[in-house]
N, C-alpha and C. Protein backbone atom coordinates (compact mmCIF):
# COMPACT_ATOMS: atom_id res chain seq x y z
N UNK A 1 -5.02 7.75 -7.31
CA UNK A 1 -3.82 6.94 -7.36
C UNK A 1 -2.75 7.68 -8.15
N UNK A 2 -1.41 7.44 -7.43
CA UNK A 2 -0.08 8.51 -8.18
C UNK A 2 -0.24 7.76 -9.80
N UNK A 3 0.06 8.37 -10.87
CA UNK A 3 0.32 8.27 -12.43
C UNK A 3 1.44 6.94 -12.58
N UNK A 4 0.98 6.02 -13.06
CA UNK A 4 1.91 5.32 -13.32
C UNK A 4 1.80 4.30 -12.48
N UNK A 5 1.42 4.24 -11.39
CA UNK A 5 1.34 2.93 -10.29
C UNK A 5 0.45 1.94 -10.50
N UNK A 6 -0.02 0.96 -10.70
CA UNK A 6 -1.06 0.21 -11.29
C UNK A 6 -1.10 -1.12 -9.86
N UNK A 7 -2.23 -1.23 -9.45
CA UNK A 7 -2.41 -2.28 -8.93
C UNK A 7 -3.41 -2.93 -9.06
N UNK A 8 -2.96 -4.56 -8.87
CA UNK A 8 -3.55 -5.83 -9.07
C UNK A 8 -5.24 -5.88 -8.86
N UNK A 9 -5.17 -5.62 -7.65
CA UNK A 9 -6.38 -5.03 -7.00
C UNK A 9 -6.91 -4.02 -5.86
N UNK A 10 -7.82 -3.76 -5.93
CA UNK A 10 -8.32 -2.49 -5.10
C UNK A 10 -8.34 -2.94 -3.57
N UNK A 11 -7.78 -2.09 -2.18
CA UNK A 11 -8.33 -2.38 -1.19
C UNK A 11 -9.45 -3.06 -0.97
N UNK A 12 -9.43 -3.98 -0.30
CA UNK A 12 -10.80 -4.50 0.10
C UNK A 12 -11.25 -4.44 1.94
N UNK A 13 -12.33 -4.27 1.84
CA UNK A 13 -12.95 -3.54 3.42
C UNK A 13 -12.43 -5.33 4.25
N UNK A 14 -12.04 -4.70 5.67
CA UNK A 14 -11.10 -6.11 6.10
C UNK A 14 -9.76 -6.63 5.91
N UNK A 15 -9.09 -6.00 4.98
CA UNK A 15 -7.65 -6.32 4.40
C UNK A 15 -6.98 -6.06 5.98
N UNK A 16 -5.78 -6.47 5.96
CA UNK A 16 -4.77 -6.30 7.06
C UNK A 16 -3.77 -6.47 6.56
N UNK A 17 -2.13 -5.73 6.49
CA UNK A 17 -1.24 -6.04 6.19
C UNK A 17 -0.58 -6.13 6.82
N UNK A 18 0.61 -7.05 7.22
CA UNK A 18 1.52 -7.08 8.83
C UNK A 18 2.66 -6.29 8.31
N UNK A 19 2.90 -6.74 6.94
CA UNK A 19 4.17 -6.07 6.26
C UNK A 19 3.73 -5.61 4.82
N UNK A 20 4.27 -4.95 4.31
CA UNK A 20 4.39 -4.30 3.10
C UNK A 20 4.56 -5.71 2.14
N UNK A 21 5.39 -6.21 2.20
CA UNK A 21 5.88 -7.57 1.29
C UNK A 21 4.49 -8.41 1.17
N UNK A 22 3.77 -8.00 2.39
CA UNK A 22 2.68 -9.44 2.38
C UNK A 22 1.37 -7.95 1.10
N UNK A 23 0.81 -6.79 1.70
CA UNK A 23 0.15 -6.14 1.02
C UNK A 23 0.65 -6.33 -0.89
N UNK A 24 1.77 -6.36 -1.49
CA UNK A 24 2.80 -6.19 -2.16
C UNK A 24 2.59 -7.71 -3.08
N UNK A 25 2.41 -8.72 -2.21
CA UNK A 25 2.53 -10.13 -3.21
C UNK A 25 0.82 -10.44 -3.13
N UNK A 26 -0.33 -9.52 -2.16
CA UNK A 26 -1.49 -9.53 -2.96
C UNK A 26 -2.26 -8.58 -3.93
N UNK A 27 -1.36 -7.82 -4.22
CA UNK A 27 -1.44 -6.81 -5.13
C UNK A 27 -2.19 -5.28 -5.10
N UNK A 28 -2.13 -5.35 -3.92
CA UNK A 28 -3.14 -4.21 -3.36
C UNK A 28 -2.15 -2.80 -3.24
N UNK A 29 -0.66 -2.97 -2.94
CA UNK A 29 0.32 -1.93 -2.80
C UNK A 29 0.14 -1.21 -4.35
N UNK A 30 0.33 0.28 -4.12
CA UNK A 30 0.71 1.30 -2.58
C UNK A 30 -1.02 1.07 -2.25
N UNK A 31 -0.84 1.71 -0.28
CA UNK A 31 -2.58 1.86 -0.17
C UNK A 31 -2.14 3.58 0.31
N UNK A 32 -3.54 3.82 -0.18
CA UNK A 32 -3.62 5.69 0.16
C UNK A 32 -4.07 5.51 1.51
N UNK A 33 -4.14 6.58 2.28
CA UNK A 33 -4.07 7.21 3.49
C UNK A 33 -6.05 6.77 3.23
N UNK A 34 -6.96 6.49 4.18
CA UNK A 34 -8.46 6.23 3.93
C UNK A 34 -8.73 4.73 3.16
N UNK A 35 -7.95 4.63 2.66
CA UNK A 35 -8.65 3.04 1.70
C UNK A 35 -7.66 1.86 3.36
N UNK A 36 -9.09 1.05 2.52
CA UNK A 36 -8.74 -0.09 3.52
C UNK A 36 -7.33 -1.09 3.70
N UNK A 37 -6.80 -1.46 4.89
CA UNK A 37 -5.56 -1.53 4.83
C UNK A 37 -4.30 -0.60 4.96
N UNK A 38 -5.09 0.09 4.94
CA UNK A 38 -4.02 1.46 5.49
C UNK A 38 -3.63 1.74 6.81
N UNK A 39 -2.30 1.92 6.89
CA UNK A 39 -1.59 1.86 8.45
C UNK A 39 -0.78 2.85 8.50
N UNK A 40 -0.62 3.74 9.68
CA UNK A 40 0.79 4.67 9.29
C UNK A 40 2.12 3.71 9.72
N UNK A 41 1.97 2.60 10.25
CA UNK A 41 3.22 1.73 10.68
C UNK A 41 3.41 1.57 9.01
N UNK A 42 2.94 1.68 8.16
CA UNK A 42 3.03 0.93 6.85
C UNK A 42 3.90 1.76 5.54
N UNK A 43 3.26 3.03 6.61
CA UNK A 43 3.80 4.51 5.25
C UNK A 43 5.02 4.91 6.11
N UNK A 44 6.27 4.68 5.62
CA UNK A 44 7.75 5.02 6.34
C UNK A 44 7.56 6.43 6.01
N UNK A 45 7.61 7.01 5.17
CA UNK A 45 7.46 8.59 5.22
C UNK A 45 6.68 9.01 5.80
N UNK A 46 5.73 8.70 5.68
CA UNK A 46 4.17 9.31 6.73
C UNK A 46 4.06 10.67 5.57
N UNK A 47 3.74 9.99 4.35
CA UNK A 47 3.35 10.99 2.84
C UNK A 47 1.46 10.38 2.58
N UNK A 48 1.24 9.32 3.72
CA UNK A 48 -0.21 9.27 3.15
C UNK A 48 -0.57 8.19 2.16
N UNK A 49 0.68 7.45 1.66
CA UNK A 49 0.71 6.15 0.99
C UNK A 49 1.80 5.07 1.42
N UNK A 50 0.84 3.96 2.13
CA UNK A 50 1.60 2.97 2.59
C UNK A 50 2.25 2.18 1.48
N UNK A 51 3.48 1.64 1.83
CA UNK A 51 4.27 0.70 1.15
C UNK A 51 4.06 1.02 -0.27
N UNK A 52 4.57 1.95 -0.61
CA UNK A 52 4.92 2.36 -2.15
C UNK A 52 6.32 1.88 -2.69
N UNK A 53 6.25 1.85 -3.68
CA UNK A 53 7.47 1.61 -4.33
C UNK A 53 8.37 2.53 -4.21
N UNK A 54 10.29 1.99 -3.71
CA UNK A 54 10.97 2.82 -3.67
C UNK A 54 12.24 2.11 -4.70
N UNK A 55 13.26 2.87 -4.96
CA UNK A 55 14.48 2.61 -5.44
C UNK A 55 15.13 1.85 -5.15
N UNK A 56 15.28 0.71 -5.97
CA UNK A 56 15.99 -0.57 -5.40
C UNK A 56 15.18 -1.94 -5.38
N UNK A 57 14.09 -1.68 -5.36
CA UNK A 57 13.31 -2.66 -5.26
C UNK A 57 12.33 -3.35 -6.77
């Protein structure tokens, strides 16, 4: 996990996220590229971590 990012809780096997906002208010954001819940619809950069925190938010 990147330095500094802390989440609520760990992927869990079965997770699904439709949107980032929904992964995000169960505390599972960012997800790495392999852990469960991971989508490339999810990672706008396509860097390998879905719905990370950006500027502004």
């Amino acid at each position: 996990m990147a330095a500094g990012i802390m989440r609520e809780r760990a992927p869990q096997d079965g997770d699904y996220w439709r949107r980032c906002d929904d992964a995000r208010a169960a505390g599972t954001a960012p997800i790495y590229r392999g852990e469960p819940g991971y989508r490339e619809r999810l990672d706008a950069d396509y860097d390998g971590i879905a719905c990370e925190p950006y500027r502004g938010r």
